[in-house]
N, C-alpha and C. Protein backbone atom coordinates (compact mmCIF):
# COMPACT_ATOMS: atom_id res chain seq x y z
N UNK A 1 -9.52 8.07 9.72
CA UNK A 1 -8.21 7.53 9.52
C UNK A 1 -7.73 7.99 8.15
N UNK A 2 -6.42 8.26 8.05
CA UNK A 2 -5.59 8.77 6.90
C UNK A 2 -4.93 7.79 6.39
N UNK A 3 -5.31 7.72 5.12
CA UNK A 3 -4.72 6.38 4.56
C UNK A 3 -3.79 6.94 3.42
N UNK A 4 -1.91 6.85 2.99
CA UNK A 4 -1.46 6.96 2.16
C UNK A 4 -0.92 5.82 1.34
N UNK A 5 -0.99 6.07 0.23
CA UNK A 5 -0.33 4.60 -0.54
C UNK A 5 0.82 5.27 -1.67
N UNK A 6 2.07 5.41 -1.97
CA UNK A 6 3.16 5.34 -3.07
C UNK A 6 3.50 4.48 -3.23
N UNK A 7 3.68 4.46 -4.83
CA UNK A 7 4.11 3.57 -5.93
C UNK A 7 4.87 3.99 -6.51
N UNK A 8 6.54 3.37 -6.50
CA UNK A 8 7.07 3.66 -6.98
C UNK A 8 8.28 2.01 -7.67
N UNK A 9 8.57 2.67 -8.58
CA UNK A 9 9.50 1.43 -9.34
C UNK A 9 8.64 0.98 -10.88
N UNK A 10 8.69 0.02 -11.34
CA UNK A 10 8.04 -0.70 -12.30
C UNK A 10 8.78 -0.47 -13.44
N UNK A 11 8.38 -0.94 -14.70
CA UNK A 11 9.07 -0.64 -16.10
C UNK A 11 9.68 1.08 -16.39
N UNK A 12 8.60 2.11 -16.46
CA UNK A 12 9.12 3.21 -16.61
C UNK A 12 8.99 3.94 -15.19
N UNK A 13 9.38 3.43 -14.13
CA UNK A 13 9.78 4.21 -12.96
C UNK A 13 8.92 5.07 -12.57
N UNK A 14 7.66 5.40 -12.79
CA UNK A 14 7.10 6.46 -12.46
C UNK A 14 6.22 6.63 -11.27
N UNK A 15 6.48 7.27 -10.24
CA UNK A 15 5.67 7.26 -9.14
C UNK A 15 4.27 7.53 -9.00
N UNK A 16 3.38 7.00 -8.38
CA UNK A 16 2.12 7.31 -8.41
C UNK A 16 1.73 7.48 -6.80
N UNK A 17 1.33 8.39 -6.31
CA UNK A 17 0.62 7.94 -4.87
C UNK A 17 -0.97 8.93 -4.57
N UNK A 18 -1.23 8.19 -3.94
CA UNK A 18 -2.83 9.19 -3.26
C UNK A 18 -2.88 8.85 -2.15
N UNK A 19 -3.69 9.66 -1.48
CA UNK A 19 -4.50 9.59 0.56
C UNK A 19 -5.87 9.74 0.06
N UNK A 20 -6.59 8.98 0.80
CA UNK A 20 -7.76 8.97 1.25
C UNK A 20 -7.74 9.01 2.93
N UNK A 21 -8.77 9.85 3.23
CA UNK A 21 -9.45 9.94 4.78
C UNK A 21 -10.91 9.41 4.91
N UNK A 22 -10.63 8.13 5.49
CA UNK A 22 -11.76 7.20 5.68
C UNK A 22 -12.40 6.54 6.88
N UNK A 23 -13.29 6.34 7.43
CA UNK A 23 -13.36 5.76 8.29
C UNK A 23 -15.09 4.45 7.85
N UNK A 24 -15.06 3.77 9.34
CA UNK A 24 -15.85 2.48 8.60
C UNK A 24 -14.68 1.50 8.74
N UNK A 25 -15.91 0.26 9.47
CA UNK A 25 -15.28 -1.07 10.22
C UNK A 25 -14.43 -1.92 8.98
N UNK A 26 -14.93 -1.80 7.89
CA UNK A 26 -14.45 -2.28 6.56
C UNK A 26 -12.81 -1.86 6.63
N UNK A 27 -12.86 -1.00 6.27
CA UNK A 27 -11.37 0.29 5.92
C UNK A 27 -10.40 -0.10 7.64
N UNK A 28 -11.51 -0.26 8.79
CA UNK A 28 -10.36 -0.42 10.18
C UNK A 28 -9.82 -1.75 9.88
N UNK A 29 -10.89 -2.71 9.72
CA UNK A 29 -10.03 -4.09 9.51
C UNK A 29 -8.99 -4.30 8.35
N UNK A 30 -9.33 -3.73 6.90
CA UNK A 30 -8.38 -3.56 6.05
C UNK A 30 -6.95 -2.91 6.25
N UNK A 31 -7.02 -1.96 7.04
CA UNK A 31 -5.88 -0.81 7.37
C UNK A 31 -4.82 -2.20 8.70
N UNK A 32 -5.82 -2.60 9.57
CA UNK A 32 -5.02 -3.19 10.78
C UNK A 32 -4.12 -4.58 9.85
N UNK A 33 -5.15 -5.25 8.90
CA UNK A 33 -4.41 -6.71 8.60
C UNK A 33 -3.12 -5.70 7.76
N UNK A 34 -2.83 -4.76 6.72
CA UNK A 34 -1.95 -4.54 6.46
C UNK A 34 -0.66 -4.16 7.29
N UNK A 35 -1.25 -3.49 8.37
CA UNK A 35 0.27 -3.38 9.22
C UNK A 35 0.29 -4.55 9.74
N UNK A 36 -0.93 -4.98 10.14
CA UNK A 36 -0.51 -6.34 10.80
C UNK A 36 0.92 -7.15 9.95
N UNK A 37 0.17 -7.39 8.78
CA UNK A 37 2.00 -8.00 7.88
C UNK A 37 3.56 -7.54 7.75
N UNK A 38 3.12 -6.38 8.11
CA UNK A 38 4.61 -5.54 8.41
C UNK A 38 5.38 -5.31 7.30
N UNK A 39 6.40 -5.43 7.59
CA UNK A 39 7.47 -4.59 5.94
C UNK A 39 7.80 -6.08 5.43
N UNK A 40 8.05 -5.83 4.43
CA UNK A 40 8.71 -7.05 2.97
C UNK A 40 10.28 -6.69 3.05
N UNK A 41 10.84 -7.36 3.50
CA UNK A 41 12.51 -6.87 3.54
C UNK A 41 12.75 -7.48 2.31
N UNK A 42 12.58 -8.65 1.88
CA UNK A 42 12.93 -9.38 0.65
C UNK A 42 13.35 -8.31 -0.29
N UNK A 43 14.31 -8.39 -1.41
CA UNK A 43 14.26 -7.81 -2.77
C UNK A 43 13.11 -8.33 -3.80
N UNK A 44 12.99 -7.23 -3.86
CA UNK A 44 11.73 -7.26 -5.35
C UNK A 44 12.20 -7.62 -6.54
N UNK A 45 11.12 -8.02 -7.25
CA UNK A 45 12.03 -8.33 -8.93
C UNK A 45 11.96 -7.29 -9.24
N UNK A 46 13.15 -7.47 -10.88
CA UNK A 46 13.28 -6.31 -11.22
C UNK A 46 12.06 -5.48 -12.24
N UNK A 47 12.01 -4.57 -11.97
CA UNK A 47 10.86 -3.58 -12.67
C UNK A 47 9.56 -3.82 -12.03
N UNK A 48 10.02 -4.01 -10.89
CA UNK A 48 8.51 -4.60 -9.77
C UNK A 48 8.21 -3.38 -9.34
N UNK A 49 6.93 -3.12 -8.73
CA UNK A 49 6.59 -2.07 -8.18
C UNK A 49 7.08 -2.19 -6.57
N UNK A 50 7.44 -0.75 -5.80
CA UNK A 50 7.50 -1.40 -4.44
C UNK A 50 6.72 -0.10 -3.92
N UNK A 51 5.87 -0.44 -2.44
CA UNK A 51 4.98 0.23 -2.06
C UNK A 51 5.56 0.66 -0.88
N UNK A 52 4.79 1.85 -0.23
CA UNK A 52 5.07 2.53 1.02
C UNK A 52 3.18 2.67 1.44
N UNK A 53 3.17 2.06 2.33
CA UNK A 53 1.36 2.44 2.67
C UNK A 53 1.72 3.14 4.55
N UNK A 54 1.18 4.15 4.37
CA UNK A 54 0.35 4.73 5.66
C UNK A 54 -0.56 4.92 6.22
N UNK A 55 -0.66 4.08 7.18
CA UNK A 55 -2.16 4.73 7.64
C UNK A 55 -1.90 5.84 9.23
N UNK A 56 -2.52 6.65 9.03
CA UNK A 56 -1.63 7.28 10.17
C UNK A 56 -0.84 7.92 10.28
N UNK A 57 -0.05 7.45 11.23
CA UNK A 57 1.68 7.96 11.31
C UNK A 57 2.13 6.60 11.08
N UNK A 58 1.66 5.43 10.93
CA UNK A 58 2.46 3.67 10.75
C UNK A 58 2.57 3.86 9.55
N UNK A 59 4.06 3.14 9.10
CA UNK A 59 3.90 3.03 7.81
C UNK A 59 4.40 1.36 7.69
N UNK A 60 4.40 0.79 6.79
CA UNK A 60 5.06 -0.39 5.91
C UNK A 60 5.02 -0.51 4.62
N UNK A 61 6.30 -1.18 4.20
CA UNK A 61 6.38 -1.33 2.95
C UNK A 61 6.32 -2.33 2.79
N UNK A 62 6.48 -2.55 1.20
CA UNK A 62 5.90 -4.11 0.72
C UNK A 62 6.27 -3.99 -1.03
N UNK A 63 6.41 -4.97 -1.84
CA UNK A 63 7.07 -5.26 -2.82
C UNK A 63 6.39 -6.52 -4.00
N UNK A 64 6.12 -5.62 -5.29
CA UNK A 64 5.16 -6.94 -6.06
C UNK A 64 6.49 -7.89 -6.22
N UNK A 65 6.12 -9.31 -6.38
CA UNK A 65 4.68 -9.96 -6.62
C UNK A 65 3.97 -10.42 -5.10
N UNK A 66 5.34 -9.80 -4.08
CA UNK A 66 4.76 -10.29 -2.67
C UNK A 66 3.62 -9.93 -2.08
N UNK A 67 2.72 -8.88 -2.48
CA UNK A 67 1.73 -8.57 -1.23
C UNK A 67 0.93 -9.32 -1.17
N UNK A 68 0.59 -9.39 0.50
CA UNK A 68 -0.77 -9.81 0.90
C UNK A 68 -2.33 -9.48 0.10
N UNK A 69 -3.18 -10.32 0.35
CA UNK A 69 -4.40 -9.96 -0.16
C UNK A 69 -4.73 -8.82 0.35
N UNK A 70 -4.42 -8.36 1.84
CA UNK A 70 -4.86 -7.27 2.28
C UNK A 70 -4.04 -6.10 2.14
N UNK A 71 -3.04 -6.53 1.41
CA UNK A 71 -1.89 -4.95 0.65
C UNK A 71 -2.28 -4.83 -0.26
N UNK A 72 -2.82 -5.87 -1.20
CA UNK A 72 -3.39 -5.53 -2.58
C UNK A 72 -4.82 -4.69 -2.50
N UNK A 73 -5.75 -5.02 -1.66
CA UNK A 73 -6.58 -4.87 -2.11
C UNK A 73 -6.69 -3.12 -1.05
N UNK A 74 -6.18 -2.67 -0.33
CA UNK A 74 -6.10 -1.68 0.02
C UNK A 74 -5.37 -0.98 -0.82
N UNK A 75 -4.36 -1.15 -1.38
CA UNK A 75 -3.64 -0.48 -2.45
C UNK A 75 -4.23 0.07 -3.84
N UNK A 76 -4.81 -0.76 -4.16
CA UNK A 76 -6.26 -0.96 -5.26
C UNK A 76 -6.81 0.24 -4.85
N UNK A 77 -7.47 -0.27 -3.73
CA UNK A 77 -8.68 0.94 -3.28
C UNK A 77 -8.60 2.13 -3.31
N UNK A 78 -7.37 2.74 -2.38
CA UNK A 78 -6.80 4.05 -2.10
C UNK A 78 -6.72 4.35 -3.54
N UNK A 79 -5.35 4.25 -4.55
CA UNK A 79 -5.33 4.16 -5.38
C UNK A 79 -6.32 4.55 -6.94
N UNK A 80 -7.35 4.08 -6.86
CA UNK A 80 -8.26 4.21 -7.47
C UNK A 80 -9.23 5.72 -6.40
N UNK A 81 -9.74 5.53 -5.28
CA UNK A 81 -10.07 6.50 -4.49
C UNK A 81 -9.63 7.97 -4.31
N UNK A 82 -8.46 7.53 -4.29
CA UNK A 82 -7.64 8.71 -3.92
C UNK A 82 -7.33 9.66 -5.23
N UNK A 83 -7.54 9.16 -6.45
CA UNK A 83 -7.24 9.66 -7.87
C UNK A 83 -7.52 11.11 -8.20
């Protein structure tokens, strides 16, 4: 499975993103609860980060301080992984 994560927004605007290609029951259940939550329509605060995660061809977005435990901590991961 192809996992993408962008970051974009925050204080100085600067985008960050990485993919990792992973597989492992860990990473399937992590990947499903995030789409499971679906997109954050809400507005973000300002200078918040807002995310785009893919796994796949699915995507959803999502918006600090809102994510789920399971947007954070996949976001984290990739993120750091994908570096």
């Amino acid at each position: 499975m192809r996992i993408r994560v962008r970051r974009t927004g925050g204080f100085a605007g600067i985008e960050r993103s990485a993919e990792v290609e992973v597989s492992g029951p860990e990473w399937e259940s992590l990947a499903g609860a995030v789409l499971a939550d679906g997109d954050d329509e809400h507005q973000g605060v300002p200078d918040g980060f807002r995310y785009e995660i893919t796994v796949d061809a699915r995507t959803v977005r999502c918006l600090d301080p809102r994510l789920t435990e399971a947007q954070r901590t996949l976001v984290t991961r990739v993120l750091k992984e994908g570096a």
